[in-house]
C-alpha atoms as a PDB file:
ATOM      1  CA  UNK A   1     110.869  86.749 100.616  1.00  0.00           C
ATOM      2  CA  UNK A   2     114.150  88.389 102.375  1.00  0.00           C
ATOM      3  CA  UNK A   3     113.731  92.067 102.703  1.00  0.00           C
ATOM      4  CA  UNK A   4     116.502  94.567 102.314  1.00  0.00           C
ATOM      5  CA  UNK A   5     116.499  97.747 103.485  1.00  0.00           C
ATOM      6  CA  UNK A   6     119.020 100.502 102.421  1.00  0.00           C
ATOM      7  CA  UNK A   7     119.785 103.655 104.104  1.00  0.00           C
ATOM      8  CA  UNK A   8     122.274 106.500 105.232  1.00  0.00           C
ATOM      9  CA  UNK A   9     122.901 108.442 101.768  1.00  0.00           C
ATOM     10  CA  UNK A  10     122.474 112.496 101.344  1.00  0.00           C
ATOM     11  CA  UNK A  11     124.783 114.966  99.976  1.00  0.00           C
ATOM     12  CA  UNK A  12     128.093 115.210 100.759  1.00  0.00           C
ATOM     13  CA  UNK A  13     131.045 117.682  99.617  1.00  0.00           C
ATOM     14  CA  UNK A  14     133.809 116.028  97.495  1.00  0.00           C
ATOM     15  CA  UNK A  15     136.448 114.368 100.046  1.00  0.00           C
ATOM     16  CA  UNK A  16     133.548 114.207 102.304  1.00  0.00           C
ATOM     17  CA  UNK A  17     132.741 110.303 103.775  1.00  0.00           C
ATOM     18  CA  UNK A  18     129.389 108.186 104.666  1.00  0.00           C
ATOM     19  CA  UNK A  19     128.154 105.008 105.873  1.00  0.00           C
ATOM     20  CA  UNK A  20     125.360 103.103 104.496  1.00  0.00           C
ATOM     21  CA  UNK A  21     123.301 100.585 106.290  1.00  0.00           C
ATOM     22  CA  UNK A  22     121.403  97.261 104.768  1.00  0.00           C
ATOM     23  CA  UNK A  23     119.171  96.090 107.077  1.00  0.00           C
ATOM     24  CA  UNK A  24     118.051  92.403 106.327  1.00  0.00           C
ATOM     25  CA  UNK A  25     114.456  90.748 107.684  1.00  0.00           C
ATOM     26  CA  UNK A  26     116.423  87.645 108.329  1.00  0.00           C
ATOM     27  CA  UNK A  27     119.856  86.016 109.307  1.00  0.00           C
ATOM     28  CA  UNK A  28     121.347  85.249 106.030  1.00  0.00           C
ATOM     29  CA  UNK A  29     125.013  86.934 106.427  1.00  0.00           C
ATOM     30  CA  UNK A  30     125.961  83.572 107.282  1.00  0.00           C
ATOM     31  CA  UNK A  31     124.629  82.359 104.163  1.00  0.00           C
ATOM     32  CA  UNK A  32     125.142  84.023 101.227  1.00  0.00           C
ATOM     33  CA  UNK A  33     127.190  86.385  99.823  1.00  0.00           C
ATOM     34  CA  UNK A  34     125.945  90.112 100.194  1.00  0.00           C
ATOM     35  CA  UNK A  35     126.727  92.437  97.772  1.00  0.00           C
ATOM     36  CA  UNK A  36     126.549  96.642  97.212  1.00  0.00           C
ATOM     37  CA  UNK A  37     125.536  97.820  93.769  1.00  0.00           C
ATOM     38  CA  UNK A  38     124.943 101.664  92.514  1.00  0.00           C
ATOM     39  CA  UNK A  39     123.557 102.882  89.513  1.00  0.00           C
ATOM     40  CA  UNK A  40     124.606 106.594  88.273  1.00  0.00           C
ATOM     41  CA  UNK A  41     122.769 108.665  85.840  1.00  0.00           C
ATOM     42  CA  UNK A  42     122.939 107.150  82.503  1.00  0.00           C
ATOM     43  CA  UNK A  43     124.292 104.278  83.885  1.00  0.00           C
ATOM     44  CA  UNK A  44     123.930 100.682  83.939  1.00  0.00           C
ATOM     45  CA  UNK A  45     123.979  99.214  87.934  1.00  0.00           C
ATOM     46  CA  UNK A  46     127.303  97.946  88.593  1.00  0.00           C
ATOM     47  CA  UNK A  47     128.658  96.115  91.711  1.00  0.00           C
ATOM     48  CA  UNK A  48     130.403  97.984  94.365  1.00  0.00           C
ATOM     49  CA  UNK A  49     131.627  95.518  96.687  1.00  0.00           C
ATOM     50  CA  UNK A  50     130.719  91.934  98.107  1.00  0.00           C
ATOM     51  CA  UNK A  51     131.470  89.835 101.322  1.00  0.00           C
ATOM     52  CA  UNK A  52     131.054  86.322 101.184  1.00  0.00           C
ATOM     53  CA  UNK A  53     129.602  84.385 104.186  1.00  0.00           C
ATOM     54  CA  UNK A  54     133.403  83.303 105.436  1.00  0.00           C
ATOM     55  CA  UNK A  55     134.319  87.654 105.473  1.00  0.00           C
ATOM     56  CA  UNK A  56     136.103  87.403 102.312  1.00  0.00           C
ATOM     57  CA  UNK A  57     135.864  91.292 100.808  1.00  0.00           C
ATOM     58  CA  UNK A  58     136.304  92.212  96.934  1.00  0.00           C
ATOM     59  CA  UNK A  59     136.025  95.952  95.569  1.00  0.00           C
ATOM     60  CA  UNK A  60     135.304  97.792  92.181  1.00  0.00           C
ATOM     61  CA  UNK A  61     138.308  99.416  90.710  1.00  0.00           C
ATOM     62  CA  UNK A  62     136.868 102.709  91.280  1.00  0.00           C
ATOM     63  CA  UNK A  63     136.292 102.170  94.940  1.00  0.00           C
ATOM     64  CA  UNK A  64     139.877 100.013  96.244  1.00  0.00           C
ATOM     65  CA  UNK A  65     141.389 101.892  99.061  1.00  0.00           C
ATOM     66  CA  UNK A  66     138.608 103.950  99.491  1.00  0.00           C
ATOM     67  CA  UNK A  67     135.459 102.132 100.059  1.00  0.00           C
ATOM     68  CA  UNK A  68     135.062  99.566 103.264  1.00  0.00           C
ATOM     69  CA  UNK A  69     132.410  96.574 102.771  1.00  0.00           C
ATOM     70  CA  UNK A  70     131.544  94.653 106.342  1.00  0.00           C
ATOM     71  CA  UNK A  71     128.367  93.148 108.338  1.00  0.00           C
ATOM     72  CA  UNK A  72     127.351  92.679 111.606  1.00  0.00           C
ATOM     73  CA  UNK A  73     125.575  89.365 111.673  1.00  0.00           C
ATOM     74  CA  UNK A  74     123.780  89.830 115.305  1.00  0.00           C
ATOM     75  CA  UNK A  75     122.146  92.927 113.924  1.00  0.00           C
ATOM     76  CA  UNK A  76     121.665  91.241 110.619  1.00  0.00           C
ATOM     77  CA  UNK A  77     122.891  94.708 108.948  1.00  0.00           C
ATOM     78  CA  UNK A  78     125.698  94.843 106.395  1.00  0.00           C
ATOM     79  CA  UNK A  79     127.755  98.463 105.926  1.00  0.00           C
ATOM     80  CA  UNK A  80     129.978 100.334 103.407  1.00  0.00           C
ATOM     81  CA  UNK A  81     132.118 103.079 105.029  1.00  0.00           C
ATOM     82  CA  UNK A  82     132.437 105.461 102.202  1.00  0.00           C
ATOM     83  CA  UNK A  83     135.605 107.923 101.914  1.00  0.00           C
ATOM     84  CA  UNK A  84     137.004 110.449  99.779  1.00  0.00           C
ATOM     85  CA  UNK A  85     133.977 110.825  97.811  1.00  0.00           C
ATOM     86  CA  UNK A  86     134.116 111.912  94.583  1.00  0.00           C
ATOM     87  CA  UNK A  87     131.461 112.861  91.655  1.00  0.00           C
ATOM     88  CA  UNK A  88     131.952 110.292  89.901  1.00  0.00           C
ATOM     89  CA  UNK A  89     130.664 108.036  93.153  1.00  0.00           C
ATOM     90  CA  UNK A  90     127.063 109.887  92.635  1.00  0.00           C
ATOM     91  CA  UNK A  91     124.699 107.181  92.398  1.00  0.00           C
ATOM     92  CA  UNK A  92     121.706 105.450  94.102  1.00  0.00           C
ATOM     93  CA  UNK A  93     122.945 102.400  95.934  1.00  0.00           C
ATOM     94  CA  UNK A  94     121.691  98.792  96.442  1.00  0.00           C
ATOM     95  CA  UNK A  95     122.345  95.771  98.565  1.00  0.00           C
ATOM     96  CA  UNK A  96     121.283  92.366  97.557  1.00  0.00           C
ATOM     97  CA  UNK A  97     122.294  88.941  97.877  1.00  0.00           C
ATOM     98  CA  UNK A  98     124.014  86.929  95.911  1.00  0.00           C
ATOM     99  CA  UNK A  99     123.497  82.905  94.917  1.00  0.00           C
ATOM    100  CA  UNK A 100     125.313  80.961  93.207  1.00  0.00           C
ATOM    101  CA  UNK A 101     124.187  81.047  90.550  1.00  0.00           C
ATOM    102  CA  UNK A 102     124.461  84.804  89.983  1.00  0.00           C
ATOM    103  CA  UNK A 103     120.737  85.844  90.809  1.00  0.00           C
ATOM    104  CA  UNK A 104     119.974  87.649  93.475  1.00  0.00           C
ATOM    105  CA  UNK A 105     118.064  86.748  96.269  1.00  0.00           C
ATOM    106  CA  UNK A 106     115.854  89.595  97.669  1.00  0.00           C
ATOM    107  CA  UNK A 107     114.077  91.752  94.872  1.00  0.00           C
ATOM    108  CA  UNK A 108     115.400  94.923  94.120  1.00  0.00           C
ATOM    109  CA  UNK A 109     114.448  98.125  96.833  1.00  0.00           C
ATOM    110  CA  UNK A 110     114.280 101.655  97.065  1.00  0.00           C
ATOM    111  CA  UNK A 111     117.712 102.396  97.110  1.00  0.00           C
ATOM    112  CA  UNK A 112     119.702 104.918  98.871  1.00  0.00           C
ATOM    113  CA  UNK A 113     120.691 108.092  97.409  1.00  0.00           C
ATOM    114  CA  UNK A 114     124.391 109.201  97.204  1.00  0.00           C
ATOM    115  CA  UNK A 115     125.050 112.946  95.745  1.00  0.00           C
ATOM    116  CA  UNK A 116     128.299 114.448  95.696  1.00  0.00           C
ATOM    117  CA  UNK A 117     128.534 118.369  95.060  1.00  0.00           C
ATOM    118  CA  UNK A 118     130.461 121.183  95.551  1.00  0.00           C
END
């Protein structure tokens, strides 16, 4: 199976910004479509953001204008540039891709941790 690999969360002040990585075993950005999830304390996972294989880009509500999905398909790696960070965007974060219909692809992995704290 397609391994995903997530990485680049730690702790961060409010307003503060990061970038996480997904790191795929295989070329499939030209594919599928590639999604971020997160799932907060108490909280069911919910998706983030997605880019379909042709670059298309769609965003939670909670994340427009502040949150930047994109992929590099020579490295096989897929990104979200994270900005004005807020609590609420405390989480651990996924990436996963996503068929048709609606399954995902790779199982799920560790995750990447996001905490934001004063």
């Amino acid at each position: 199976q397609v391994q995903l690999v997530e990485s680049g969360g730690g702790l961060v002040q409010p307003g503060g910004s990061l970038r996480l990585s997904c790191a795929a075993s295989g070329s499939i950005f030209s594919i599928y479509t590639m999604a971020w999830y997160r799932q907060g304390p108490g909280k069911q996972r919910e998706l983030v953001a997605r880019i379909s294989s042709g670059g298309t880009t769609n965003y939670a509500a909670s994340v427009k204008g502040r949150f930047t999905i994109s992929r590099d398909k020579a490295k096989n790696t897929m990104y979200l540039q994270m900005n004005s960070l807020q609590l609420e965007d405390t989480a651990v974060y996924y990436c996963n891709a996503v068929l048709e219909s609606g399954s995902y692809l790779a199982p799920w992995g560790q995750g990447t941790q996001v905490t934001v704290s004063s």
